[in-house]
Protein backbone atom coordinates (compact mmCIF):
# COMPACT_ATOMS: atom_id res chain seq x y z
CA UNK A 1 102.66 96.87 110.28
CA UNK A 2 105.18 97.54 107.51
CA UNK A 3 104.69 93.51 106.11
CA UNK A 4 100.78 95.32 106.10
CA UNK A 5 101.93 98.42 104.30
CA UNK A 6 104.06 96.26 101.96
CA UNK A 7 101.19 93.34 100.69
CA UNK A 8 98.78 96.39 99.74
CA UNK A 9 101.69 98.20 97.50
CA UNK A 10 102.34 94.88 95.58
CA UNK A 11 99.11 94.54 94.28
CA UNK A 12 98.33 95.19 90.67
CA UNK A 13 98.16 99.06 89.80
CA UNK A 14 98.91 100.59 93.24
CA UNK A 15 101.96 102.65 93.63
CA UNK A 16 102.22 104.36 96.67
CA UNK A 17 100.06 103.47 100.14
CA UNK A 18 99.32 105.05 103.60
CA UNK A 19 98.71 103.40 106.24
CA UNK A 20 97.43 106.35 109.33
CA UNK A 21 95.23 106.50 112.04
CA UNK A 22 94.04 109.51 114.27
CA UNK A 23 97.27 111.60 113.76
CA UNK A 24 99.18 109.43 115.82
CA UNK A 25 100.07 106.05 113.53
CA UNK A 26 101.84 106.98 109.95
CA UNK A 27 103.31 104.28 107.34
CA UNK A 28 103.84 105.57 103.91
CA UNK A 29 105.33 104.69 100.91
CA UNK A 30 104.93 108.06 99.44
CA UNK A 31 107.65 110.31 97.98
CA UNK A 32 109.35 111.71 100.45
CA UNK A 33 106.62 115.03 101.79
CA UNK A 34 105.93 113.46 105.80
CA UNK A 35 103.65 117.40 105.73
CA UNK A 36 101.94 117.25 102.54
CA UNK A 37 100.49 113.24 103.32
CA UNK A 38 99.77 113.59 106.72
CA UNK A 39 97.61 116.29 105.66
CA UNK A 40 95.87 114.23 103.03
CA UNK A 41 96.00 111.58 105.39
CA UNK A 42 93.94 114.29 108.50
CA UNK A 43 91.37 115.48 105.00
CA UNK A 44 90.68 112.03 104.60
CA UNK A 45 90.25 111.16 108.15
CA UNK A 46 87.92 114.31 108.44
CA UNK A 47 85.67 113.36 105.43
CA UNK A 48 85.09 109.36 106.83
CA UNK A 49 84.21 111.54 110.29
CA UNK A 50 81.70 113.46 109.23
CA UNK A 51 80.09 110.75 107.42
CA UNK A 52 79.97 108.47 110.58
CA UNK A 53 78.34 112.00 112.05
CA UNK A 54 75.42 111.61 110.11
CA UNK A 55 75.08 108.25 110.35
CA UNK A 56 76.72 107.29 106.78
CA UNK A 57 78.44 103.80 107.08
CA UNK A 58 80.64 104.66 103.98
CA UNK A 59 84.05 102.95 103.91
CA UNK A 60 85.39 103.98 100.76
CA UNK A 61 86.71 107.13 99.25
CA UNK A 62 87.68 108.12 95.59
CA UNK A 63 89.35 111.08 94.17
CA UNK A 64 90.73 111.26 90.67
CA UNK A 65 94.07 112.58 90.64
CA UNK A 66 95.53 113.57 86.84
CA UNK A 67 96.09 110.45 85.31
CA UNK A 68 95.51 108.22 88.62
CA UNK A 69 93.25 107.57 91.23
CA UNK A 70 93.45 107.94 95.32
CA UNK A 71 91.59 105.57 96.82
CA UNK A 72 91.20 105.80 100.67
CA UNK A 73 89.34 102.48 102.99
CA UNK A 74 88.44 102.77 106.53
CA UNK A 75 89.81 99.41 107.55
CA UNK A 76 89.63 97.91 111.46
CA UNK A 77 90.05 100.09 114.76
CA UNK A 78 90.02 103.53 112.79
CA UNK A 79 92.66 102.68 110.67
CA UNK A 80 93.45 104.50 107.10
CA UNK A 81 94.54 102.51 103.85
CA UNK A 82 95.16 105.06 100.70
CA UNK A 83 96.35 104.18 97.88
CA UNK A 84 97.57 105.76 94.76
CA UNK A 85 96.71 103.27 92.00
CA UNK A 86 96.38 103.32 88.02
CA UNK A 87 93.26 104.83 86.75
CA UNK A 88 91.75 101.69 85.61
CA UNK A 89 92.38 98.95 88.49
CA UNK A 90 91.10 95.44 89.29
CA UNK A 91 88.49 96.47 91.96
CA UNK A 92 87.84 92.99 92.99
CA UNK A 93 91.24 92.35 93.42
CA UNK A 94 91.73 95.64 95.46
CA UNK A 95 88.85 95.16 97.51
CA UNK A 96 90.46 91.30 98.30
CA UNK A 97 93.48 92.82 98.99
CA UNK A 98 92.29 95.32 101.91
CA UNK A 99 90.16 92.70 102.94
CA UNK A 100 93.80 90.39 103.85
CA UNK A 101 95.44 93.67 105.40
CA UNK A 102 92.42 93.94 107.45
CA UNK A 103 92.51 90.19 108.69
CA UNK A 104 96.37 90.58 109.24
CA UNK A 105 95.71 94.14 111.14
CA UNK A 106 93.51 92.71 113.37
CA UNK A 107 95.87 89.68 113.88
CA UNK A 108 98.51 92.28 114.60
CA UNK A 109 96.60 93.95 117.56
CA UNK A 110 95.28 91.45 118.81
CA UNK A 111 98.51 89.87 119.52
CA UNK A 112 100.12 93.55 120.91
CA UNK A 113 97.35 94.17 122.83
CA UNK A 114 95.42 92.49 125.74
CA UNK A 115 92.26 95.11 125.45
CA UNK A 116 89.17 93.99 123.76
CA UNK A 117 89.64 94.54 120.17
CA UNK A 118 86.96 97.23 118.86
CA UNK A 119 83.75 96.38 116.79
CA UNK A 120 84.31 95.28 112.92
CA UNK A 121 83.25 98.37 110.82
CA UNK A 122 80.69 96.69 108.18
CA UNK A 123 81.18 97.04 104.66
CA UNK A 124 79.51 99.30 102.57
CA UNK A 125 78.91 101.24 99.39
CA UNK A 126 81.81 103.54 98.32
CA UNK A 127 81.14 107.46 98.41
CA UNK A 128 83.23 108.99 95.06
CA UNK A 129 84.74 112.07 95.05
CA UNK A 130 85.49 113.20 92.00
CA UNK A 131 84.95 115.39 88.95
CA UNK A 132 84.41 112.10 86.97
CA UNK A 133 82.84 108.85 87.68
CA UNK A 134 84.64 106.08 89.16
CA UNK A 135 84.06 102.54 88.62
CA UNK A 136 82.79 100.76 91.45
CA UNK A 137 82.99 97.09 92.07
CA UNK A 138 80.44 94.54 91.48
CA UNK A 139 78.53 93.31 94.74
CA UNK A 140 79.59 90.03 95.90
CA UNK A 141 78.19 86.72 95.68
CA UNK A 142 76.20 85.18 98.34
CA UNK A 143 77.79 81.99 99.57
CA UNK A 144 75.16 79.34 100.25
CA UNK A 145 74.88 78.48 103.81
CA UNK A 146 76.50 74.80 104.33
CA UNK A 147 76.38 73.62 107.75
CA UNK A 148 78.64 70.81 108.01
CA UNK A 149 81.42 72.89 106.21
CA UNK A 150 80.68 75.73 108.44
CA UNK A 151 81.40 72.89 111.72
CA UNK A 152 84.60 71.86 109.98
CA UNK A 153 86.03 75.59 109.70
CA UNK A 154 84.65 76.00 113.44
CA UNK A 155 86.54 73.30 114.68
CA UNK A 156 89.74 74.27 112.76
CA UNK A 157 89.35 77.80 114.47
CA UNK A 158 89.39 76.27 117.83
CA UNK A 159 92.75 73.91 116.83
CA UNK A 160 94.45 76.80 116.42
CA UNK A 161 93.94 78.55 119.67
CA UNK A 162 96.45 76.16 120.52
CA UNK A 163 99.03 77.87 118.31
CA UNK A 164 97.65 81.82 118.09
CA UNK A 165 95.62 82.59 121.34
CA UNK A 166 93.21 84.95 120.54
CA UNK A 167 95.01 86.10 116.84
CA UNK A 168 93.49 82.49 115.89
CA UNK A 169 90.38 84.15 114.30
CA UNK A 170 92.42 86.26 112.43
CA UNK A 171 94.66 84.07 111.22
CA UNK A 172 91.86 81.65 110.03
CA UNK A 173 89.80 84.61 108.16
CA UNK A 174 93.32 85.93 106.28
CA UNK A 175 93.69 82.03 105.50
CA UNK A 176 90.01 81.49 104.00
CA UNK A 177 90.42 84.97 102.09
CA UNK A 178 93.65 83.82 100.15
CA UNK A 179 92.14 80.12 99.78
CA UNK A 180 88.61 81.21 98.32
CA UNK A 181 90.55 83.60 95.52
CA UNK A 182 91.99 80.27 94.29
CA UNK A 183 88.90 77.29 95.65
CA UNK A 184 86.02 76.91 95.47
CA UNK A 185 84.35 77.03 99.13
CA UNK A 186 83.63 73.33 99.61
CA UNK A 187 84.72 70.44 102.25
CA UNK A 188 86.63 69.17 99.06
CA UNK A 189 89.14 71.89 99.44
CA UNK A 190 89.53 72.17 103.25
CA UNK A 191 92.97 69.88 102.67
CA UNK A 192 94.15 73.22 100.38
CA UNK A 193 92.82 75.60 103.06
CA UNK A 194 94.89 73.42 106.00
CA UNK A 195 98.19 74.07 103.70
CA UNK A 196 97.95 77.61 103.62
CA UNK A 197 96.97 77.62 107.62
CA UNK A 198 100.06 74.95 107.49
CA UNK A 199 102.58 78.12 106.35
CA UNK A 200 101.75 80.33 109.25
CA UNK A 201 102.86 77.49 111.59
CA UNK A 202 106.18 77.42 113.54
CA UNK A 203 107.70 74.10 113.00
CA UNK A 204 107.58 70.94 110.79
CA UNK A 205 106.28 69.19 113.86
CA UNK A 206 103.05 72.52 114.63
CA UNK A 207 102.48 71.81 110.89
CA UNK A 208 102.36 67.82 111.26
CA UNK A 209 100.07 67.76 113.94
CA UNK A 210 97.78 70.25 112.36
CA UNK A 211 97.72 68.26 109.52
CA UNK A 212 96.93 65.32 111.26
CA UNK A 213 93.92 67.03 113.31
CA UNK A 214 92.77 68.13 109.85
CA UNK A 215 92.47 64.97 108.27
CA UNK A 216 90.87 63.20 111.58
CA UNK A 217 88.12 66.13 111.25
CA UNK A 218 87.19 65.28 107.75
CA UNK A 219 86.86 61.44 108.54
């Protein structure tokens, strides 16, 4: 959890980040005040709760704080991400970046837990909380539907159940979200998507074989 906590505070304009969940789980990187953030931590929690009460599927929080800005994202199994970040941040890249802790969270439980992991919370529209307007990021693009790509990545899943068990999924979605920030989403590429699946990999000869099954997939 604290390689989690760590990847979120080295992106671009965030200083300080909490991970919590349901006053039992706390990670910080916060000045030292363990009172003061769990109780930000519990408001925050409270807020996302009474939204889900009335049926509101929002997943993101923003307050404007001075000169910065607290942003707070209800990530996997009831999880908490806040951040403290720079006034004027890289959404996008944000957004990307809780997307990866959420792909390497589920990884984590999956592989320190044998109970059916919970159901993905959707994405949605941000609720702001502040005196002034935040900017929100621009909707994503839709990626056209390609079926023989889609059987590739399918059959690359299944490979590595051989090497993760059931964290394979998760391993294969944090893969494709650092491999389509840099490639475009095309069988072209898969060789560039099987070296960064390559990295997660044991040994020279886990890596070697993977390879191997790679290249015999694409033909």
């Amino acid at each position: 959890m604290e390689n989690i906590l760590t990847a979120i505070n080295k992106l671009n304009g965030v200083h300080h980040v909490c991970l919590y969940r349901d006053e039992k789980d706390l990670l910080s990187t916060f000045p030292d005040d363990q009172q003061g953030i769990e109780s930000m931590a519990q408001m925050i929690d409270q807020v996302f709760t009474a939204l889900q009460s009335i049926d509101k599927s929002h997943n993101e929080i923003y307050f404007s704080v001075e000169d910065k800005l607290l942003a707070a994202y209800l990530m996997y199994d009831s999880y908490i991400a806040i951040l403290l970040t720079d006034k004027k941040i890289n959404f996008p890249l944000i957004h990307m970046g809780i997307r990866s802790a959420t792909a390497k969270l589920k990884r984590h439980l999956a592989l320190n837990t044998t109970a059916p992991p919970p159901p993905i919370i959707n994405q949605a529209a941000p609720v702001a909380q502040s005196a002034r307007p935040v900017a929100t990021a621009p909707a994503p693009s839709v990626t056209p539907v390609d079926a023989a790509l889609d059987a590739i990545m399918e059959k690359m899943t299944t490979e590595l159940i051989n090497y993760f068990g059931p964290a394979a999924k998760f391993v294969f979605e944090d893969a494709v979200i650092q491999w389509e920030t840099k490639y475009v989403r095309n069988r072209n590429n898969i060789p560039e998507l099987s070296e960064i699946l390559q990295e997660e990999l044991d040994t020279p000869a886990e890596k070697r074989a993977f390879s191997q099954f790679v290249t015999k997939t694409l033909g």
